[in-house]
Protein backbone atom coordinates (compact mmCIF):
# COMPACT_ATOMS: atom_id res chain seq x y z
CA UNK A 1 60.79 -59.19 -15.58
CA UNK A 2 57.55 -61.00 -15.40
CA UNK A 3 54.87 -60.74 -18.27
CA UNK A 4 51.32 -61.22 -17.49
CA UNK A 5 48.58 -62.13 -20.01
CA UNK A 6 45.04 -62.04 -19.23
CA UNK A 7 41.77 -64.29 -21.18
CA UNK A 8 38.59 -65.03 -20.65
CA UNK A 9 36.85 -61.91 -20.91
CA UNK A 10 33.20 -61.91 -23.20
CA UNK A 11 30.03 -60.88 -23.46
CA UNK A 12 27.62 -62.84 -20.45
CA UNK A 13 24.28 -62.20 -19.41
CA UNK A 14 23.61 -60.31 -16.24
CA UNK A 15 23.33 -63.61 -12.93
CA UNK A 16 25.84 -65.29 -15.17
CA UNK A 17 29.25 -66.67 -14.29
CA UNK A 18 32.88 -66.19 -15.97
CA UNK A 19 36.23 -67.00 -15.21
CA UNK A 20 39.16 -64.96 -16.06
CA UNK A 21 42.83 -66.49 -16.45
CA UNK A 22 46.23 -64.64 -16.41
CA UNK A 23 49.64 -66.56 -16.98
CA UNK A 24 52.65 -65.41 -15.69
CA UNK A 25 56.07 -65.88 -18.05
CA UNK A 26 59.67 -64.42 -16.45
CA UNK A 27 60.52 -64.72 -12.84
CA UNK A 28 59.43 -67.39 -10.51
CA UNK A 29 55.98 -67.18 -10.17
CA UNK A 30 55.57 -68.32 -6.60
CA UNK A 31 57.53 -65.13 -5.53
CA UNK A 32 55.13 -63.14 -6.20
CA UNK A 33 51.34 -61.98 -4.86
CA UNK A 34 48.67 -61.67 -7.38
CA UNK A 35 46.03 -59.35 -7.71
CA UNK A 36 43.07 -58.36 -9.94
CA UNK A 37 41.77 -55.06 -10.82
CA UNK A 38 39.43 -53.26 -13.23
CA UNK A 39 38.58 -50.05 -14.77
CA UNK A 40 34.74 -49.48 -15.91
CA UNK A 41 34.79 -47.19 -19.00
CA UNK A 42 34.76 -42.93 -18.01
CA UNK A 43 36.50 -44.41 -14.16
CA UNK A 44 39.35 -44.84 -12.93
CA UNK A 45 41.53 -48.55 -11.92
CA UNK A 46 40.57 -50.12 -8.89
CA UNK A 47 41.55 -52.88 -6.98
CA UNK A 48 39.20 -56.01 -6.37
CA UNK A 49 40.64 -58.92 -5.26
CA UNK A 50 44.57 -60.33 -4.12
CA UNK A 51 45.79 -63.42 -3.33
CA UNK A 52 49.33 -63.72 -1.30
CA UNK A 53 51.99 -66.61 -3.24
CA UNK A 54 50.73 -69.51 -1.28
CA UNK A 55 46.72 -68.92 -2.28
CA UNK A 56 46.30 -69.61 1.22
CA UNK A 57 45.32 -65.51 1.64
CA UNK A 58 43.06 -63.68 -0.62
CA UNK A 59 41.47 -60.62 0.28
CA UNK A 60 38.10 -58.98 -1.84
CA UNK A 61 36.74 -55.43 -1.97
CA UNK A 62 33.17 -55.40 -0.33
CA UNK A 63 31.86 -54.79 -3.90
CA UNK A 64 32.73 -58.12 -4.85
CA UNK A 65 32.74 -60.08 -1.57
CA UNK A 66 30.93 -63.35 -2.26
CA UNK A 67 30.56 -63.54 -6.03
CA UNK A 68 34.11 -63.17 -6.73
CA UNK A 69 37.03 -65.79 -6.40
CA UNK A 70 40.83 -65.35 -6.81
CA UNK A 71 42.99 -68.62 -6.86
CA UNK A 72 45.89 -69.73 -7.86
CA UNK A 73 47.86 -72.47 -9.57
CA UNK A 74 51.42 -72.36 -9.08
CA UNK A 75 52.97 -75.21 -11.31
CA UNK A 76 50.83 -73.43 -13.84
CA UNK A 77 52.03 -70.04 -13.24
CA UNK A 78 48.63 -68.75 -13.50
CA UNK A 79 45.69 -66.87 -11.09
CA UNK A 80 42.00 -66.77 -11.74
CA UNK A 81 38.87 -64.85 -11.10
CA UNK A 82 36.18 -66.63 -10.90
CA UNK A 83 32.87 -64.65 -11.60
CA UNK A 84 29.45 -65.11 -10.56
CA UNK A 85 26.07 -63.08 -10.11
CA UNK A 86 27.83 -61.09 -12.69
CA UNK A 87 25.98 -57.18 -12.70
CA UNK A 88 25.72 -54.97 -15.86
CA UNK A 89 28.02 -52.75 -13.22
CA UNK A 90 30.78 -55.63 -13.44
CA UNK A 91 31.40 -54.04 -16.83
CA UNK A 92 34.87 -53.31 -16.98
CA UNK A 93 38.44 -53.96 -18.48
CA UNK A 94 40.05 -56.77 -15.70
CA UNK A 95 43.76 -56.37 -15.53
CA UNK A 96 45.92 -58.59 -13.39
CA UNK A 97 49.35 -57.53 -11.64
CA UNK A 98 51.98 -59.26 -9.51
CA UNK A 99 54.05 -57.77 -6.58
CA UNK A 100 57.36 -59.32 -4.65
CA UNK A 101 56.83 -59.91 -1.35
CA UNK A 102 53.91 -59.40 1.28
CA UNK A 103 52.20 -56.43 0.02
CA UNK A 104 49.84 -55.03 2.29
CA UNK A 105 46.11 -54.24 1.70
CA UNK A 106 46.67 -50.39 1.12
CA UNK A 107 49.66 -51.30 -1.54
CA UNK A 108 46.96 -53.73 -3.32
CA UNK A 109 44.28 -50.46 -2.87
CA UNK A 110 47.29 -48.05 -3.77
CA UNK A 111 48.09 -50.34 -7.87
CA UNK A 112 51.23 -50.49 -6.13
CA UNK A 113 52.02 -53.36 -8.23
CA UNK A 114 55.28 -54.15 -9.97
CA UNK A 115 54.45 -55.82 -13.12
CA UNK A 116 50.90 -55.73 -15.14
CA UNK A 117 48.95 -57.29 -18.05
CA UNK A 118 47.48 -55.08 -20.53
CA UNK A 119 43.52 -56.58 -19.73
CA UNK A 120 40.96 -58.59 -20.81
CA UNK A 121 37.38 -56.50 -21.82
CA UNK A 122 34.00 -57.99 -19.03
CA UNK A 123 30.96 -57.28 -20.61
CA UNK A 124 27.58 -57.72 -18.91
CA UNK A 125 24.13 -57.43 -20.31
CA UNK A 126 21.02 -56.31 -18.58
């Protein structure tokens, strides 16, 4: 079992920056791939950015391609998002998951995920 808690999430100003945090507990951290994802209120989950147990790989939806970065830390057990040129339409719940192995890209687009935090609330202003 791995248990994944997510911070960081506030109220920022639209062209603002924030950086999300989500620490692993269970299993051996360094087994596993990382991903982010959100859900906007009225839509559904979707995938935004992954990051393969090294942090050597990361991979980004074109939606946030550029503003968005996903690292890791693994003696810290933890991945981040890092935020910038935040947009009112970055509104959204941000939930991170972990998944064994090598997923691919259509398993990260699929929530094909094995474990998951329950989210941490993104609110932009315009």
């Amino acid at each position: 079992q791995v248990q994944l808690v997510e911070s960081g999430g506030r109220l920022v100003p639209a062209g603002g920056s924030l950086r999300l945090s989500c620490v692993a507990s269970g299993r051996a951290f360094g087994d596993y791939a990382m991903a982010w994802y959100r859900q906007a209120p009225g839509n559904e989950r979707e995938f935004i950015a992954a990051v393969d147990w090294s942090g050597g790989g990361a991979y980004y939806v074109d939606a946030v391609k550029g503003r968005f970065n996903i690292s890791r830390d693994n003696a810290k057990n933890t991945v981040y998002l890092q935020m910038s040129s935040l947009e009112p339409e970055d509104t959204a719940v941000y939930f991170c998951a972990a998944r064994s192995g090598f997923p691919t890209t259509q398993a990260f687009r699929a929530g094909a995920m094995d474990y998951w935090g329950k989210g941490t609330l993104v609110t932009v202003s315009s």
